[in-house]
Protein backbone atom coordinates (compact mmCIF):
# COMPACT_ATOMS: atom_id res chain seq x y z
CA UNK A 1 15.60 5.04 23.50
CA UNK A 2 13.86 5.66 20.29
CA UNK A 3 11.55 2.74 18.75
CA UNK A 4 12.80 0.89 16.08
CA UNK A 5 9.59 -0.70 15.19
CA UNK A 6 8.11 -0.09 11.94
CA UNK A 7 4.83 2.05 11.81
CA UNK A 8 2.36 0.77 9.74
CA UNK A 9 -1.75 1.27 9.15
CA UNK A 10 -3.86 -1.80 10.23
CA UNK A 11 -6.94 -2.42 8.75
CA UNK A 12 -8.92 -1.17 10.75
CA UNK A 13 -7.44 1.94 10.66
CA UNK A 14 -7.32 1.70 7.09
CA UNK A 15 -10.94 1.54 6.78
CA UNK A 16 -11.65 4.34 9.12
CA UNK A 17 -9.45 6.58 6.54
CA UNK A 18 -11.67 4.96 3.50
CA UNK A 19 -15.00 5.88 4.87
CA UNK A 20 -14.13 9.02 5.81
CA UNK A 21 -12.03 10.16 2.66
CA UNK A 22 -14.82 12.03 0.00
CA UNK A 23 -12.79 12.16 -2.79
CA UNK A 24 -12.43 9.00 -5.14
CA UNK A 25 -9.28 10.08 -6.42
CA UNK A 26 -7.62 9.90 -3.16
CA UNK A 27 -9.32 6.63 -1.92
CA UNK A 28 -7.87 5.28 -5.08
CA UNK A 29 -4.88 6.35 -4.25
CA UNK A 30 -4.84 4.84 -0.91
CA UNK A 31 -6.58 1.87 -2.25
CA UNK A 32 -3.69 0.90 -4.40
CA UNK A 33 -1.08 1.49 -1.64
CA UNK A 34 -2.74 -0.80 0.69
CA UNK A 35 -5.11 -3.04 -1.16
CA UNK A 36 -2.13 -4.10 -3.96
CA UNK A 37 1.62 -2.81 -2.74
CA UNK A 38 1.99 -0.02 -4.73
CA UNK A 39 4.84 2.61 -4.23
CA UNK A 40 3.54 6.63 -4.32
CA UNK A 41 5.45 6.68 -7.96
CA UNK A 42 3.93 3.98 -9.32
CA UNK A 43 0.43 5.29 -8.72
CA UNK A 44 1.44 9.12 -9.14
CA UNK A 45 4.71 8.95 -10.95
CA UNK A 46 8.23 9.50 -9.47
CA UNK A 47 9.34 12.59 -7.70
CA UNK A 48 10.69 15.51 -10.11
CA UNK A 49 14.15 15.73 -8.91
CA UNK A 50 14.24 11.78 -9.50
CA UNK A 51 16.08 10.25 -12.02
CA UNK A 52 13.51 6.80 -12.40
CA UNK A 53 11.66 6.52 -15.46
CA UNK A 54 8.54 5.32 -13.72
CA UNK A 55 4.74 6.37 -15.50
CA UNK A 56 1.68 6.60 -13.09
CA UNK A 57 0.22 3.66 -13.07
CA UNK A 58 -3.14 3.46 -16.23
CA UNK A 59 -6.07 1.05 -16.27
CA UNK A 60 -4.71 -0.83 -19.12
CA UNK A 61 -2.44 -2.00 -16.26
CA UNK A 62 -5.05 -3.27 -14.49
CA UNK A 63 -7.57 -6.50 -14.92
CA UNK A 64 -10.15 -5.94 -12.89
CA UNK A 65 -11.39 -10.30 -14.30
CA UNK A 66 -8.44 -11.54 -13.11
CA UNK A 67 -8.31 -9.45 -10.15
CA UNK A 68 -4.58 -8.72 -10.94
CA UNK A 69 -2.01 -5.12 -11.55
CA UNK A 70 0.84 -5.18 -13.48
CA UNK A 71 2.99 -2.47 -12.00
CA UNK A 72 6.15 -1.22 -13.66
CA UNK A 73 8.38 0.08 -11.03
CA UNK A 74 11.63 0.92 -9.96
CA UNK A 75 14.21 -0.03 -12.06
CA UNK A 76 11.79 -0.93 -14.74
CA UNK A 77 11.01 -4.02 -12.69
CA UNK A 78 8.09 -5.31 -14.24
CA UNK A 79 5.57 -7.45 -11.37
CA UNK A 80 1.93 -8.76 -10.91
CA UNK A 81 0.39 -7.92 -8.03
CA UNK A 82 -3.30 -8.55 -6.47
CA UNK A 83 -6.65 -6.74 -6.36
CA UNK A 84 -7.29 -6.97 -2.15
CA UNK A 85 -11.17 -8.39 -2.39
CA UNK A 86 -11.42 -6.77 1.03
CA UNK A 87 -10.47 -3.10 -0.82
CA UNK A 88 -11.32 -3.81 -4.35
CA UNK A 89 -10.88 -1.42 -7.25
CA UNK A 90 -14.59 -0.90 -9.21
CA UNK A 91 -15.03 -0.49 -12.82
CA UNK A 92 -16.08 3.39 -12.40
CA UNK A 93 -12.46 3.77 -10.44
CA UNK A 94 -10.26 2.94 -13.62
CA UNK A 95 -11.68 6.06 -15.30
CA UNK A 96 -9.40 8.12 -12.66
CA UNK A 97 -6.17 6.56 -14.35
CA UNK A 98 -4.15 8.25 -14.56
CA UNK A 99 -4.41 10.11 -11.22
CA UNK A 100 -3.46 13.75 -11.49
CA UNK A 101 -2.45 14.54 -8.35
CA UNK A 102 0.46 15.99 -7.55
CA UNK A 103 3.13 13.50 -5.62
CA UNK A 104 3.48 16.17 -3.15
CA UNK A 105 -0.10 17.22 -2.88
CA UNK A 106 -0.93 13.33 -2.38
CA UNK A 107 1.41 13.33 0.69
CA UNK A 108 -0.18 16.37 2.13
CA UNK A 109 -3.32 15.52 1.99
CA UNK A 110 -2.91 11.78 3.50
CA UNK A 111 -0.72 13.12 6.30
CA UNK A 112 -3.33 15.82 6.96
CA UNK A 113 -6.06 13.46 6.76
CA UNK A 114 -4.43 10.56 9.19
CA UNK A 115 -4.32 13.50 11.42
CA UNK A 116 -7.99 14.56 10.85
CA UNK A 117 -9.35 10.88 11.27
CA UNK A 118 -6.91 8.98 13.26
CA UNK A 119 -5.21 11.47 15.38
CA UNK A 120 -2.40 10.45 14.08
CA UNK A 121 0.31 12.58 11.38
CA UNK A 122 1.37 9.46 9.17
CA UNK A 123 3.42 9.01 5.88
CA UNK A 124 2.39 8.22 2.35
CA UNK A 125 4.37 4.86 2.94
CA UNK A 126 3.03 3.52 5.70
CA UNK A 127 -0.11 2.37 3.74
CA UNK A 128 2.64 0.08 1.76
CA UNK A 129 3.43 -0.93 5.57
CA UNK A 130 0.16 -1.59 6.22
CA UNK A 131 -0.06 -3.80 2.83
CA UNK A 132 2.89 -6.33 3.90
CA UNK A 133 1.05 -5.94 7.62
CA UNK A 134 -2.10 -7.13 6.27
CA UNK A 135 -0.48 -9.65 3.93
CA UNK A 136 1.73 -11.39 6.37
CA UNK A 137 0.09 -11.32 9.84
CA UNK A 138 -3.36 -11.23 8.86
CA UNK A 139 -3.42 -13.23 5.68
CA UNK A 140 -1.12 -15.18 6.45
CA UNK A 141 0.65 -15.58 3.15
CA UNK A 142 4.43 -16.43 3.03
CA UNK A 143 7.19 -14.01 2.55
CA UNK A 144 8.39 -14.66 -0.60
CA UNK A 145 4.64 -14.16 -2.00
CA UNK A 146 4.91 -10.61 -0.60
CA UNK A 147 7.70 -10.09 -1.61
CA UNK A 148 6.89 -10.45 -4.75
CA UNK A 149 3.48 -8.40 -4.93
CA UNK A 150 5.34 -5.66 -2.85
CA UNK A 151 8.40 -5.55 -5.35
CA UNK A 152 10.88 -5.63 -2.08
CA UNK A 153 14.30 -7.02 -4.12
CA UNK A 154 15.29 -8.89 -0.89
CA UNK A 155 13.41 -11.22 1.41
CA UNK A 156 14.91 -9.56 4.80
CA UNK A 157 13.23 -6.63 4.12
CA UNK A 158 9.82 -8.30 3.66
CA UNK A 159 11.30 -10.16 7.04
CA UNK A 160 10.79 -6.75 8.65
CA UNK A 161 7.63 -6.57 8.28
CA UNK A 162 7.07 -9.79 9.93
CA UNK A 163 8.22 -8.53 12.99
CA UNK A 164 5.93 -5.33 12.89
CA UNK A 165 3.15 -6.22 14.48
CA UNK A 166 4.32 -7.85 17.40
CA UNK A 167 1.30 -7.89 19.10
CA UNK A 168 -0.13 -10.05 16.56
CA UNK A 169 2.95 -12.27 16.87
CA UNK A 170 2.75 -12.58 20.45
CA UNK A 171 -1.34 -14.13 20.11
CA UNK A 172 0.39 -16.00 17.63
CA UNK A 173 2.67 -17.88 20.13
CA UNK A 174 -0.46 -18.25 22.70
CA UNK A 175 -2.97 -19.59 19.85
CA UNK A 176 -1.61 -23.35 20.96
CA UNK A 177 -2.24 -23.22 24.27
């Protein structure tokens, strides 16, 4: 029977990828995804044959005092999201935004580096796994708080994420004991 558990990057991992990515315009990329919640079209723009309205995501959108994005994402959802201090986003970064990079090319390369550095072949997406991950069973911060930085419209699907990591759930239970 197939596993239904969600795959996600831990930070570890995530780190690993970081150090050994050369190119600043790709550990921006990844940066975003996991440091702040960001979807692959609101830091590269949607995909061509889609019909959201989404822009890549500028610097003007980002306040590097407050330590704060604004994102504008699907559906023309407007949201605030953090700056992760553990991954944060420099002053020379913002002169990368807007990435050109091609959605597709982005994709590529991640999967091609996950596989280079990690031995394993991993999606785009599963940095934003590795965001609610991080967020919930590492930070500890509620669901709805997620939710919110993430952009998830309902709180089950945060939920999900919850139960990811069920190793870290299962020290959890032991912790009082």
């Amino acid at each position: 029977m197939p596993s239904k558990l969600i795959r996600f990057i831990s930070t570890d991992e995530f780190r690993k990828l970081l150090k050994a990515e050369k190119d600043n315009k790709y550990k921006l990329a990844y940066v975003l995804a996991f440091g702040s919640g960001l979807r692959i079209s609101e830091i590269v723009g949607p995909a061509k044959n889609s019909n959201q309205e989404i822009k890549p995501i500028t610097k003007q959108q980002i306040d590097l005092e407050s330590k704060q994005i604004k994102v504008l994402g699907k559906g023309g959802k407007e949201r605030i999201t953090v700056i992760n201090p553990m991954f944060p986003i420099r002053d020379g970064m913002l002169r990368l935004l807007p990435l050109k990079i091609k959605r597709r090319t982005l994709q590529n390369h991640f999967t091609n580096h996950c596989e280079r550095t990690l031995g394993n072949k991993l999606n785009f997406h599963t940095l934003r796994h590795g965001f609610a991950n991080h967020m919930i069973n590492e930070r500890n911060l509620p669901l709805p708080m997620v939710q919110g930085f993430g952009g998830w419209s309902r709180l089950d699907t945060v939920g999900i994420y919850a139960k990811a990591n069920p190793v870290a759930a299962i020290n959890k239970v032991w912790e009082g004991f």
